[in-house]
Protein backbone atom coordinates (compact mmCIF):
# COMPACT_ATOMS: atom_id res chain seq x y z
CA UNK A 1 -17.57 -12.05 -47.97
CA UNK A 2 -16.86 -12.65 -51.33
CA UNK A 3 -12.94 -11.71 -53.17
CA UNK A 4 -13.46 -8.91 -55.38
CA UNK A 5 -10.84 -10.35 -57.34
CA UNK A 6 -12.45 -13.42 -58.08
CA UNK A 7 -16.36 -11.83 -58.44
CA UNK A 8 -14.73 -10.17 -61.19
CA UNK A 9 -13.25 -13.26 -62.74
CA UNK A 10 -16.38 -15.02 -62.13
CA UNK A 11 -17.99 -11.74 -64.47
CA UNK A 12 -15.35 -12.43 -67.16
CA UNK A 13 -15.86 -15.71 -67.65
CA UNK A 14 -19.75 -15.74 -67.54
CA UNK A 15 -19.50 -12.29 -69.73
CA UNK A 16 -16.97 -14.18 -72.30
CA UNK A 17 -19.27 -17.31 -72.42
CA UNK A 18 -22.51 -15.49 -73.36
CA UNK A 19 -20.85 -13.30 -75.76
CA UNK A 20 -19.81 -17.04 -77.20
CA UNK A 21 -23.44 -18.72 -77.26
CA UNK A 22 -24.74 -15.03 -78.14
CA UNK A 23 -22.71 -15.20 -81.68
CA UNK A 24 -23.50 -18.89 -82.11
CA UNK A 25 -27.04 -18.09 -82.17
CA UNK A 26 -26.69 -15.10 -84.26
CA UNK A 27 -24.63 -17.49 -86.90
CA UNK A 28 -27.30 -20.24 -86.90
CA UNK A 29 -29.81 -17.59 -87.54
CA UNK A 30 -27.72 -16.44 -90.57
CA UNK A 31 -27.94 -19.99 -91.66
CA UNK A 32 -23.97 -19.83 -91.51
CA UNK A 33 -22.46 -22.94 -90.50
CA UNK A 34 -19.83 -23.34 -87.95
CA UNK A 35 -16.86 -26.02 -88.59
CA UNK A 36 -17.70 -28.00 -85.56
CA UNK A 37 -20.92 -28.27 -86.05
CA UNK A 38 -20.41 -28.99 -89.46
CA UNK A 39 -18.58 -31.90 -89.02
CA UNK A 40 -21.17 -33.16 -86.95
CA UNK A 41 -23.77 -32.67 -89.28
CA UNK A 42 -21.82 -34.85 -91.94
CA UNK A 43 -21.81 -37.51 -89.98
CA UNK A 44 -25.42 -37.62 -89.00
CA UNK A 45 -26.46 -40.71 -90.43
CA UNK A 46 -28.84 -40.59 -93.13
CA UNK A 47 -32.66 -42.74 -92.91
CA UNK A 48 -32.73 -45.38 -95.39
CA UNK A 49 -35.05 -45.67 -98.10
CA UNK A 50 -38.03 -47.85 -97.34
CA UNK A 51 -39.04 -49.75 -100.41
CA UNK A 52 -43.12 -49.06 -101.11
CA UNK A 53 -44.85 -52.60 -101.55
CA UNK A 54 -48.68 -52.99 -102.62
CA UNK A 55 -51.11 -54.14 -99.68
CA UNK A 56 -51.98 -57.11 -101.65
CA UNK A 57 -48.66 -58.23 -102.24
CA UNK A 58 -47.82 -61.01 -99.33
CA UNK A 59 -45.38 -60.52 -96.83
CA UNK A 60 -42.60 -62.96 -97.98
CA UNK A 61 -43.21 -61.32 -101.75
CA UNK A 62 -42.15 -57.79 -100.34
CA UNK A 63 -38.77 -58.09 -101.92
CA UNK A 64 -36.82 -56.67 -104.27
CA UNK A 65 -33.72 -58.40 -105.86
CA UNK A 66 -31.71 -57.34 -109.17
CA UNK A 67 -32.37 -59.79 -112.49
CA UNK A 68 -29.04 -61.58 -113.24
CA UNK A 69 -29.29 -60.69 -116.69
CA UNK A 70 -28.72 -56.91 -116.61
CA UNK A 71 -28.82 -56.31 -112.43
CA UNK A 72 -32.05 -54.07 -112.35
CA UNK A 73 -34.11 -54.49 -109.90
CA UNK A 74 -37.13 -56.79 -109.61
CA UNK A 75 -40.11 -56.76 -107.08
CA UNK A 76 -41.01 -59.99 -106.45
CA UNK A 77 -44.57 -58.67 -106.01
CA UNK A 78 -45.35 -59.20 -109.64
CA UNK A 79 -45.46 -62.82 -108.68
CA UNK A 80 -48.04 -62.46 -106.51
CA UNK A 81 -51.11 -65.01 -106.76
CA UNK A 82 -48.56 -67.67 -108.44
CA UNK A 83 -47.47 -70.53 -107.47
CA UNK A 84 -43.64 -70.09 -106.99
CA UNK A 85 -40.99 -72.90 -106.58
CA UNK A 86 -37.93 -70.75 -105.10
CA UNK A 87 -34.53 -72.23 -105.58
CA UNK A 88 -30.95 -71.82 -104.64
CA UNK A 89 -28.50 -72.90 -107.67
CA UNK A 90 -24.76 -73.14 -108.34
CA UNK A 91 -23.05 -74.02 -111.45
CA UNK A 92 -19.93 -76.52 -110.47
CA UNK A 93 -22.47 -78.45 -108.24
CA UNK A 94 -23.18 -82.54 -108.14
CA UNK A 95 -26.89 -80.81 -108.44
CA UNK A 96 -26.52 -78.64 -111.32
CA UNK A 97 -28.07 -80.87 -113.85
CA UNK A 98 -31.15 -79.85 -112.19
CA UNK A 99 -31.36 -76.61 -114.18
CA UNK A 100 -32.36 -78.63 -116.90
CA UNK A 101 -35.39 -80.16 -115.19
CA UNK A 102 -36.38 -76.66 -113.69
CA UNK A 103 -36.81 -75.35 -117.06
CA UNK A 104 -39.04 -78.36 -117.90
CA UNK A 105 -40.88 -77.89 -115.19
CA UNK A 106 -41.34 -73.87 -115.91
CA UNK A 107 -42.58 -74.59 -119.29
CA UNK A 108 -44.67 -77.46 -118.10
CA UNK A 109 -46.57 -75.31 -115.71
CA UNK A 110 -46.32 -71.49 -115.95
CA UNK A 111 -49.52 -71.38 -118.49
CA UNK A 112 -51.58 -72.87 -115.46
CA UNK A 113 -49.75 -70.25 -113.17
CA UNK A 114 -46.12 -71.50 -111.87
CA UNK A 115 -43.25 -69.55 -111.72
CA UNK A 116 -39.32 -70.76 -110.94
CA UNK A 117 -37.46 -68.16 -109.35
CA UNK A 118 -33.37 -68.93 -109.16
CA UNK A 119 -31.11 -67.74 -106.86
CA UNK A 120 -27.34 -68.68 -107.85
CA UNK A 121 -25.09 -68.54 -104.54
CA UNK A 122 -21.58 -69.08 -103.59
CA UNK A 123 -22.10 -69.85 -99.85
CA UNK A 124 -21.36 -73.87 -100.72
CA UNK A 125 -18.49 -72.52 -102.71
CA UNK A 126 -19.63 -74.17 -105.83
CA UNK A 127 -20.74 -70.50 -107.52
CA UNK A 128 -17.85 -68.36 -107.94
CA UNK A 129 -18.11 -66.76 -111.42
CA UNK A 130 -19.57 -63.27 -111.97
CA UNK A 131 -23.31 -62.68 -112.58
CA UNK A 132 -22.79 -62.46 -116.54
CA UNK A 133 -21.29 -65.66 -116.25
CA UNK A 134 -23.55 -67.38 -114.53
CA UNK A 135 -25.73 -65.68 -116.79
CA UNK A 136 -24.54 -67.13 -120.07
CA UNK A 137 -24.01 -70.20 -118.14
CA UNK A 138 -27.63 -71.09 -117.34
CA UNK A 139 -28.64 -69.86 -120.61
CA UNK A 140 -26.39 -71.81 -123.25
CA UNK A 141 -25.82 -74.73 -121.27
CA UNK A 142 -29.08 -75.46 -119.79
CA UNK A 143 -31.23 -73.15 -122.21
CA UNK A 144 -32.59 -71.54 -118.55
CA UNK A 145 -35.59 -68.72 -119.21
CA UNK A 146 -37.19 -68.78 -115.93
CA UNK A 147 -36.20 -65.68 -114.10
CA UNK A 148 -32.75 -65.73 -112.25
CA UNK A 149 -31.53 -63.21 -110.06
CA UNK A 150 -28.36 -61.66 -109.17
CA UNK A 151 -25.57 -64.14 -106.41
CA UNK A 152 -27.62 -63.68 -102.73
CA UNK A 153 -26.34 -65.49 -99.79
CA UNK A 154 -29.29 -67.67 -98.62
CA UNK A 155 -27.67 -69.45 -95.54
CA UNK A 156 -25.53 -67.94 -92.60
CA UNK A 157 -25.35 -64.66 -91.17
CA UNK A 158 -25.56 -62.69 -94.45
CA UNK A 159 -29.01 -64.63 -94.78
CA UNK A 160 -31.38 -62.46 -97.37
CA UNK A 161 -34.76 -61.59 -95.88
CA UNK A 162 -36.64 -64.25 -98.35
CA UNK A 163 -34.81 -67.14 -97.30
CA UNK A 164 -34.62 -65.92 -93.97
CA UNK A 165 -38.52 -66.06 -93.90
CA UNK A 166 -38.42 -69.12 -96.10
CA UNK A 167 -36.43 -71.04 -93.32
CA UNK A 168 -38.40 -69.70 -90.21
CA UNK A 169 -41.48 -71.29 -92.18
CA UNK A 170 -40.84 -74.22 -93.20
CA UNK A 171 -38.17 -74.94 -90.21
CA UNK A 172 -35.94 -75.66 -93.18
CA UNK A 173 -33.37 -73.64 -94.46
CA UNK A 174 -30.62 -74.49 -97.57
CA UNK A 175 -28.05 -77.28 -96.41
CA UNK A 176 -26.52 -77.26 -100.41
CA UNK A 177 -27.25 -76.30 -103.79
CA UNK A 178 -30.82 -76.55 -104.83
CA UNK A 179 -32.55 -76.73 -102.17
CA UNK A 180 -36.36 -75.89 -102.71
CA UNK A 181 -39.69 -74.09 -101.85
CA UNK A 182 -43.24 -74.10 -103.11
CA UNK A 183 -44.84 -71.10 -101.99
CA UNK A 184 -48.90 -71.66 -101.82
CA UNK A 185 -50.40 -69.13 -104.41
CA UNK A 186 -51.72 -66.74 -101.12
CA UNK A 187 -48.18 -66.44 -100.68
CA UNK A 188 -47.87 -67.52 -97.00
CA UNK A 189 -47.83 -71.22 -97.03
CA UNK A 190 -44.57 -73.12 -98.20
CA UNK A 191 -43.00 -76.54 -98.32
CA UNK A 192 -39.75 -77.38 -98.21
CA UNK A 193 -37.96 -79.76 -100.65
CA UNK A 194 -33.98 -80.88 -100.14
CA UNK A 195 -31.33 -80.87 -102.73
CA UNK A 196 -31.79 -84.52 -103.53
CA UNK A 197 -35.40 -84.45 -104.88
CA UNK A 198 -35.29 -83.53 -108.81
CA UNK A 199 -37.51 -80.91 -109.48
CA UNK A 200 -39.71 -83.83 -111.69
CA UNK A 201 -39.59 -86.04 -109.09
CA UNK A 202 -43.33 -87.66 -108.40
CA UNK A 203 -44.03 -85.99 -104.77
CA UNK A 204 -42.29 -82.38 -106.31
CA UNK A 205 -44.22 -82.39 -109.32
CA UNK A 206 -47.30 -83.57 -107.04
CA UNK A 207 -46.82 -81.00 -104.62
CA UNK A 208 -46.90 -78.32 -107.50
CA UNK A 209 -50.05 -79.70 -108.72
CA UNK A 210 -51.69 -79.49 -105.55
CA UNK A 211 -50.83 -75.83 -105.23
CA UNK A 212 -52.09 -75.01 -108.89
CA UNK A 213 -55.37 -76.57 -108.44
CA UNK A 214 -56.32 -73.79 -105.76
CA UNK A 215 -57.97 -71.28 -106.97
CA UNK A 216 -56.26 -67.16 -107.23
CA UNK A 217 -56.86 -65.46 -104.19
């Protein structure tokens, strides 16, 4: 047979905890907030924001990076259908004349459909200057107008998703400063160039010509 003495603390305690959940309810209901459960709530981590890509746009287009020039962001989308030479640069490089050449190239080409796309980085340690120096860099040394875009990190862990993809590709990713793609104008095919091929070289430029002569998708 049971205690009476301890049915009746058994009572108490069930009694006390229901009385508890009872006003717990009653203060969610209220849409009052209690501070445990607040401090929960603060700490619920919050869904990131999934950028909204056309369907026509190709998967290794679906990216969005900020311009160097004034950091807004770009969708690389609007290139789709081009032929795109992607690049990793540096400005205190043994490559860095190649700016130069890059530019010819751009003007050469982009009536017929070519794009350059630059991508300054400091993971060879040759890029350390802020964006708006690179910025006026590229533009009064080397007279650059094909679009640039903000310091990425194109090799190692902190890999970008374009060069990621780039490298998977092509089985090729950057080994130093100006290394190169040519992107295919349906945006999934790409070849991979190495920092010591100038981007006027004869197998470059013939490369890019091969890619221009197929037709938009």
């Amino acid at each position: 047979m049971e205690n009476p003495l301890h049915a009746k603390r058994n009572t108490w305690r069930v009694g006390r905890w229901c009385r508890k959940a009872l006003g717990v309810g009653l203060m969610g209901a209220m849409g009052w907030t209690l501070p445990w459960t607040a401090h929960a709530q603060s700490e619920a981590p919050k869904p990131a924001a999934q950028a909204s890509y056309p369907s026509s746009c190709p998967p290794l287009l679906r990216h969005t990076h900020a311009r160097l020039q004034d950091e807004k962001p770009q969708s690389l989308c609007q290139y789709s259908g081009q032929v795109v030479v992607v690049v990793n640069t540096a400005s205190f490089c043994g490559f860095t004349p190649q700016y130069k050449a890059l530019e010819a190239l751009y003007e050469r080409y982009k009536g017929r459909g070519l794009v350059v796309l630059g991508f300054p980085s400091n993971d060879f340690a040759q890029e350390p200057d802020s964006n708006e120096k690179i910025a006026d860099f590229c533009e009064n040394t080397f007279g650059v107008k094909f679009p640039m875009f903000v310091k990425t990190s194109v090799t190692g862990s902190q890999t970008v998703p374009l060069f990621k993809q780039l490298a998977e590709l092509t089985g090729t990713r950057p080994r130093w400063n100006f290394h190169k793609y040519v992107l295919a104008r349906d945006g999934i095919h790409a070849v991979a160039f190495g920092s010591t091929t100038g981007p006027l070289d004869k197998g470059f430029v013939a490369e890019v010509e091969k890619q221009l002569q197929v037709k938009q998708p």
